[in-house]
C-alpha atoms as a PDB file:
ATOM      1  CA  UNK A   1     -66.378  23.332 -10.523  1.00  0.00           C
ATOM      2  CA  UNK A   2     -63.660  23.867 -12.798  1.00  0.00           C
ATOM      3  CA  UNK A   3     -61.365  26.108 -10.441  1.00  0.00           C
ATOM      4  CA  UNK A   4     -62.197  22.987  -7.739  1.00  0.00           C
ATOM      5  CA  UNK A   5     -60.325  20.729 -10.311  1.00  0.00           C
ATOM      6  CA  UNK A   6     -57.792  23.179 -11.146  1.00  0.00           C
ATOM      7  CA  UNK A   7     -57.271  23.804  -7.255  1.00  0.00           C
ATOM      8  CA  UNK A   8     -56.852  19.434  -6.720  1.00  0.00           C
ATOM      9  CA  UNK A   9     -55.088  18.984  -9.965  1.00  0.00           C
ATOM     10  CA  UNK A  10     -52.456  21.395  -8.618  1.00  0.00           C
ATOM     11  CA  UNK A  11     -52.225  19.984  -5.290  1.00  0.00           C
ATOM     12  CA  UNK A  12     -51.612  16.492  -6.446  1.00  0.00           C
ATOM     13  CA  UNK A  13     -48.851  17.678  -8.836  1.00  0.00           C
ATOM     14  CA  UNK A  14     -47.741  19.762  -6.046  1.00  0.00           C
ATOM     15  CA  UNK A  15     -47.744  16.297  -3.443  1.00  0.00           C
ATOM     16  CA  UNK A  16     -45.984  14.156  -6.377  1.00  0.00           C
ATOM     17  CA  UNK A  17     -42.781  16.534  -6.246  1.00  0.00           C
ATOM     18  CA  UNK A  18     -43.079  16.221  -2.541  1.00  0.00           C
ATOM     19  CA  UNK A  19     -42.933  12.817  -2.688  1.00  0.00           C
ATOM     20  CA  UNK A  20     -39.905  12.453  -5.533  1.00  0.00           C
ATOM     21  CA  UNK A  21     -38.065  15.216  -3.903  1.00  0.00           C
ATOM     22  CA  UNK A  22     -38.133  13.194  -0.756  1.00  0.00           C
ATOM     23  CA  UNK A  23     -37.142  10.101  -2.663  1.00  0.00           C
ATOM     24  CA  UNK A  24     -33.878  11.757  -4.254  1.00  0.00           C
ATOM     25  CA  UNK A  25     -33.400  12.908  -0.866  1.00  0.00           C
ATOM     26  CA  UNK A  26     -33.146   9.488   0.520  1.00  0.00           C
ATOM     27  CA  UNK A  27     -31.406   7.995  -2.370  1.00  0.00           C
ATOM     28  CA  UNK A  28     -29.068  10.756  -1.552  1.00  0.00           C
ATOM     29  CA  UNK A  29     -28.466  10.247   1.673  1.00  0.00           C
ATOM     30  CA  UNK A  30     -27.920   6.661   1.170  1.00  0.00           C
ATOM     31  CA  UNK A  31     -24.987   7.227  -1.481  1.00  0.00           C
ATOM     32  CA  UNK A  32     -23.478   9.782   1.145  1.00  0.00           C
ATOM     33  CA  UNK A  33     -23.611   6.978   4.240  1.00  0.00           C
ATOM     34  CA  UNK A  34     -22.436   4.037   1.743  1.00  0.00           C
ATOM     35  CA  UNK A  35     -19.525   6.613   0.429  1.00  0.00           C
ATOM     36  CA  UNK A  36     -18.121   7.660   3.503  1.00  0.00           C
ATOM     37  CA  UNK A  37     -18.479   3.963   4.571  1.00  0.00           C
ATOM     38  CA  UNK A  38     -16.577   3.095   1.888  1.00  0.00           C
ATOM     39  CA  UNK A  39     -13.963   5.611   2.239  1.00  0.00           C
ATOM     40  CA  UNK A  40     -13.439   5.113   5.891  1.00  0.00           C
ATOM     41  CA  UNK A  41     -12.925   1.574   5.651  1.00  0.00           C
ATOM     42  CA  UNK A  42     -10.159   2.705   2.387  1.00  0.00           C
ATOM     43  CA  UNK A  43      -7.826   3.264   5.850  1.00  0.00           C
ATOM     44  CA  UNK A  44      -9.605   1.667   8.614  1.00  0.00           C
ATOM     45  CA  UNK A  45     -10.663  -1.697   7.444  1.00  0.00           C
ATOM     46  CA  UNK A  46     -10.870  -4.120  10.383  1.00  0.00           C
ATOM     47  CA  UNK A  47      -9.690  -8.026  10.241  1.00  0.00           C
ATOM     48  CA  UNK A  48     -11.805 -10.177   8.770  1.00  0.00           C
ATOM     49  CA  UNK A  49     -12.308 -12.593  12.489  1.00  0.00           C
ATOM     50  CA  UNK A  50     -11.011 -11.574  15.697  1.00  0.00           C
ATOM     51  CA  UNK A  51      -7.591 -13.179  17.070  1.00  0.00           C
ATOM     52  CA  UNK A  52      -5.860 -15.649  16.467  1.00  0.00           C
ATOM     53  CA  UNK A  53      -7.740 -16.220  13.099  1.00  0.00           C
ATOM     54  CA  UNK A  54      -7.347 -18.888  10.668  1.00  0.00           C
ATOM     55  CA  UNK A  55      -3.743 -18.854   8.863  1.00  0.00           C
ATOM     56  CA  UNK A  56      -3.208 -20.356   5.746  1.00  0.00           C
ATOM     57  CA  UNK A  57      -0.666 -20.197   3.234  1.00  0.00           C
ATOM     58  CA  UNK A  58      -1.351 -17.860   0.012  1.00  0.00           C
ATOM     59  CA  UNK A  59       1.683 -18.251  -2.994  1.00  0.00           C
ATOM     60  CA  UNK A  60       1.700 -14.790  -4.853  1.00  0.00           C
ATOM     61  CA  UNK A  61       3.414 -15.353  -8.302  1.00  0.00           C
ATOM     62  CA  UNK A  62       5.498 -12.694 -10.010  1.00  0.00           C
ATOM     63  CA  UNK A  63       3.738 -10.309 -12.479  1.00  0.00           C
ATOM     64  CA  UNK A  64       0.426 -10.535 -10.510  1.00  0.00           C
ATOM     65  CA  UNK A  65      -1.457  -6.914  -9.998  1.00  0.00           C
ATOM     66  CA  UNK A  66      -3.036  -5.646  -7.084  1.00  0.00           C
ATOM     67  CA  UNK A  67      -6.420  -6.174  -8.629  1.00  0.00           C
ATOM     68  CA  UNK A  68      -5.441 -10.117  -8.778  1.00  0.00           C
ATOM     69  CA  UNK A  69      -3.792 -10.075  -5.467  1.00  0.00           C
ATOM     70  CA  UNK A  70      -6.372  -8.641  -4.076  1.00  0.00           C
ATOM     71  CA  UNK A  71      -9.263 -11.471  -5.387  1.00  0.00           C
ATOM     72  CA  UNK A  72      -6.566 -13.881  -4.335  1.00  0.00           C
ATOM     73  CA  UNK A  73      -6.763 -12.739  -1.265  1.00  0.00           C
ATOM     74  CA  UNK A  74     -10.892 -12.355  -1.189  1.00  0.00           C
ATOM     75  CA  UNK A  75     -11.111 -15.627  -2.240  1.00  0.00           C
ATOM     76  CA  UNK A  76      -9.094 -16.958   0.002  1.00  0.00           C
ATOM     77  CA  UNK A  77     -11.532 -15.092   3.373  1.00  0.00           C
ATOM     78  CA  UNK A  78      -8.748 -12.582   4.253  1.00  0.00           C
ATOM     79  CA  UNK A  79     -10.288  -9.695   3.156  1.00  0.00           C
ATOM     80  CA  UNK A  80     -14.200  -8.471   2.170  1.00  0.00           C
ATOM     81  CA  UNK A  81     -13.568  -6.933  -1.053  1.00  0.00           C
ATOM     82  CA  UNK A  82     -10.389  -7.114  -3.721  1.00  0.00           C
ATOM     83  CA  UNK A  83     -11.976  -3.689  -5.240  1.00  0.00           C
ATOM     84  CA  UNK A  84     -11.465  -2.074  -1.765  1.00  0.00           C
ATOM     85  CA  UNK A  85      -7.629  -3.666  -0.998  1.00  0.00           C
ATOM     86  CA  UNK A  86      -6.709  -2.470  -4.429  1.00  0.00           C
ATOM     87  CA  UNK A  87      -7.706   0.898  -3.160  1.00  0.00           C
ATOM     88  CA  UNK A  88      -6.281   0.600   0.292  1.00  0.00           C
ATOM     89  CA  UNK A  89      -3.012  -0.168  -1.387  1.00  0.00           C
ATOM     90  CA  UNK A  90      -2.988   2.966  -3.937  1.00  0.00           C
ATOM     91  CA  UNK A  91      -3.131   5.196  -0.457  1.00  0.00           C
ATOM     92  CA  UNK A  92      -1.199   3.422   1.440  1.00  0.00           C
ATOM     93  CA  UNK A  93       2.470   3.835   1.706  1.00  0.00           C
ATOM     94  CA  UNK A  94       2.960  -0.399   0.430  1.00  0.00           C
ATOM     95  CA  UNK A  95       1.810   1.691  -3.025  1.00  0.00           C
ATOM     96  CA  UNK A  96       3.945  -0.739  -6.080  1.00  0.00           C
ATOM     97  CA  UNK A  97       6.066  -2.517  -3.083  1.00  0.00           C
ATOM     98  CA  UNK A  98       4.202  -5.772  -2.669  1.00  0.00           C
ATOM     99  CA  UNK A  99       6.480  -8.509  -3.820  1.00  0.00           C
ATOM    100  CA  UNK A 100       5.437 -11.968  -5.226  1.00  0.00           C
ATOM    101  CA  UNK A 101       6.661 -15.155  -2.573  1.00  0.00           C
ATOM    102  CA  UNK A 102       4.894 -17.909  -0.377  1.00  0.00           C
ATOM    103  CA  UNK A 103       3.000 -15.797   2.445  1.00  0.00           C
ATOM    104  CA  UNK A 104       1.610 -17.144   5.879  1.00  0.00           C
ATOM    105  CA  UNK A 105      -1.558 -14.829   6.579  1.00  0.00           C
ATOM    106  CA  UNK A 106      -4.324 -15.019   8.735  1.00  0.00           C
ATOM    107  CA  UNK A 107      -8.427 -13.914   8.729  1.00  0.00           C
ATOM    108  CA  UNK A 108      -7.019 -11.778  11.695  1.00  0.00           C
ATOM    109  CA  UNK A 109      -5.202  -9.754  10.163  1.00  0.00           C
ATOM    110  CA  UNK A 110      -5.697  -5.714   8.632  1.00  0.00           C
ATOM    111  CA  UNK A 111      -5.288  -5.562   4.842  1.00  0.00           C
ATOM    112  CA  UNK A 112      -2.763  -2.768   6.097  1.00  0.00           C
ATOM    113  CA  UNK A 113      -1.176  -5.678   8.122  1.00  0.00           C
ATOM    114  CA  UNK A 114      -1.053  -7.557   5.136  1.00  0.00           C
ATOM    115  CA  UNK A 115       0.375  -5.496   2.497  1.00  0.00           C
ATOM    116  CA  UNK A 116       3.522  -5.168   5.251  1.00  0.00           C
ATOM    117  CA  UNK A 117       3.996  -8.205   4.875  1.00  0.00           C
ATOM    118  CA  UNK A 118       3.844  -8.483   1.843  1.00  0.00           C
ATOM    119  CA  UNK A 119       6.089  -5.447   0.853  1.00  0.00           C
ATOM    120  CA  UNK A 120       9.721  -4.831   0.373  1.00  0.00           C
ATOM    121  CA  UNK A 121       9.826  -3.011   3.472  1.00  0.00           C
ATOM    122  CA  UNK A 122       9.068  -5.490   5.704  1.00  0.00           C
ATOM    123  CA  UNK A 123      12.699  -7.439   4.931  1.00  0.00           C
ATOM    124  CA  UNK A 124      11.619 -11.008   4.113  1.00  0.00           C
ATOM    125  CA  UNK A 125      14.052 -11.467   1.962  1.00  0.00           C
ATOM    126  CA  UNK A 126      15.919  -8.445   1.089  1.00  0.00           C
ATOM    127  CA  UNK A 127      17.897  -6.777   3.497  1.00  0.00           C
ATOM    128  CA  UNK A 128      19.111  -3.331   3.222  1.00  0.00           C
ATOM    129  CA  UNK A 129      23.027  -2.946   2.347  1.00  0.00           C
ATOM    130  CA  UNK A 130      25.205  -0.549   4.053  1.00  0.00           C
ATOM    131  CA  UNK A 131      27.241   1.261   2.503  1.00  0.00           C
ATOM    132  CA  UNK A 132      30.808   2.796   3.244  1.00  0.00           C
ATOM    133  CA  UNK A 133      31.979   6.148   1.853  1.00  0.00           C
ATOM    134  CA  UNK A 134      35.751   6.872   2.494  1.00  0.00           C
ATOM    135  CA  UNK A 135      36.648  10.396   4.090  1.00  0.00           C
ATOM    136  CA  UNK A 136      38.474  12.201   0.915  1.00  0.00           C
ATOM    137  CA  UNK A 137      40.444  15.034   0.721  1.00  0.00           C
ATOM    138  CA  UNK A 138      40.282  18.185  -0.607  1.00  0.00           C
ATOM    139  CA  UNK A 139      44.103  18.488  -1.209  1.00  0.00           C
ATOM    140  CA  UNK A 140      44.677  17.042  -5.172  1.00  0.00           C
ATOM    141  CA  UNK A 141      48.632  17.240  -4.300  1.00  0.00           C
ATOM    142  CA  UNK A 142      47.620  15.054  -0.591  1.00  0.00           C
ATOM    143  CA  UNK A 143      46.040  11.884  -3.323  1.00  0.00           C
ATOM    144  CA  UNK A 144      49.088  12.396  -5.936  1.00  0.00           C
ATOM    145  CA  UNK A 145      51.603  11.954  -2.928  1.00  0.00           C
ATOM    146  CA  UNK A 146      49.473   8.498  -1.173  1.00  0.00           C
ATOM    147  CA  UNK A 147      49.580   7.019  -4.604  1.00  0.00           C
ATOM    148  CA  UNK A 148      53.318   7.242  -5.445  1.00  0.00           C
ATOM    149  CA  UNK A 149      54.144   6.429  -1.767  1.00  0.00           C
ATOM    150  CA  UNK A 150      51.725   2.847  -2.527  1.00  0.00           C
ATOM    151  CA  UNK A 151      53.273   2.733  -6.231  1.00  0.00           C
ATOM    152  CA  UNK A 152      56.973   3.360  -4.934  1.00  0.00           C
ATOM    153  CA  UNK A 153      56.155   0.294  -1.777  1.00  0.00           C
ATOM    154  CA  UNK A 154      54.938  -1.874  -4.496  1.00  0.00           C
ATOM    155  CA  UNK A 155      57.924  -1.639  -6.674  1.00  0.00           C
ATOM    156  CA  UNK A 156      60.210  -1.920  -3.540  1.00  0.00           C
ATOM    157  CA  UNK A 157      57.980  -4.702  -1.980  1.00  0.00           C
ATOM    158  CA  UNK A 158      57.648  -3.110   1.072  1.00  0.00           C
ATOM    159  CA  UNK A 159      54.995  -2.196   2.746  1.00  0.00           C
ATOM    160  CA  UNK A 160      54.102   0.472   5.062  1.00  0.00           C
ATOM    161  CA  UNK A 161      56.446  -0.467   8.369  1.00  0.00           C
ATOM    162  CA  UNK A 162      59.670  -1.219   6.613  1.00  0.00           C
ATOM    163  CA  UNK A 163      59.402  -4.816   6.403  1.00  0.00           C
ATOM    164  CA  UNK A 164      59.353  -6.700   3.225  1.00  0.00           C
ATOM    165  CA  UNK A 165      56.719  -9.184   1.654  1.00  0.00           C
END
């Protein structure tokens, strides 16, 4: 009788570690699927409504964070989670370019779509300069010679053609 107790006191131990080595098991599998979830939509979130989408008007002051933008934003129905766009925009290339101004954004729109918009790439409001570089010369006696020839017309008040000013 005793070894019949042993025997069932083993098996039950032996079916509770069954049963909480399938439960970490799930719990495990869960984290996985809710991770990669998670991480996938990191750079493939999808609008929050289909087009067109509801567009309203969302003022972004100066000093704001991402973190604040981004529960703007969630508050506001544009995107599902201000956690998540604060993510999308550390790994995205909008990373410290979104600018503070008055912005028209619709519910059908990516928070990738979004954060172009909102950056200084997108040129609402600063546009990129061009800049000219004059050819120089190699030849220090070539610059001497072009600045008493503009020295020596200035004196003279000529200029280049002969005729006077």
């Amino acid at each position: 009788m005793r070894g019949s107790r042993k025997f069932a006191w083993a098996v039950v131990k032996m079916m509770f570690g069954v049963v909480i080595l399938a439960v970490i098991m799930m719990l495990v599998y869960r984290f996985a699927l809710d991770a990669y979830d998670y991480g996938y939509r990191i750079f493939a979130e999808e609008p929050m409504s289909p087009e067109p989408g509801l567009t309203m008007s969302v003022a972004i002051v100066e000093g704001k964070s991402v973190s604040e933008i981004g529960k703007i934003l969630e508050d506001k129905g544009l995107i599902r989670n201000a956690t998540l766009f604060y993510l999308q925009e550390m790994f995205s290339s909008y990373h410290k370019k979104l600018q503070p101004g008055i912005y028209e954004l619709s519910t059908a729109m990516t928070p990738e779509e979004i954060m172009a918009l909102m950056s200084a790439e997108n040129g609402g409001g600063e546009a990129e300069e061009e800049y000219y570089i004059p050819e120089t010369t190699t030849d220090p006696s070539a610059e001497m010679s072009e600045e008493e020839d503009t020295e020596d017309e200035a004196e003279s008040g000529e200029t280049g053609d002969g005729e006077e000013q």
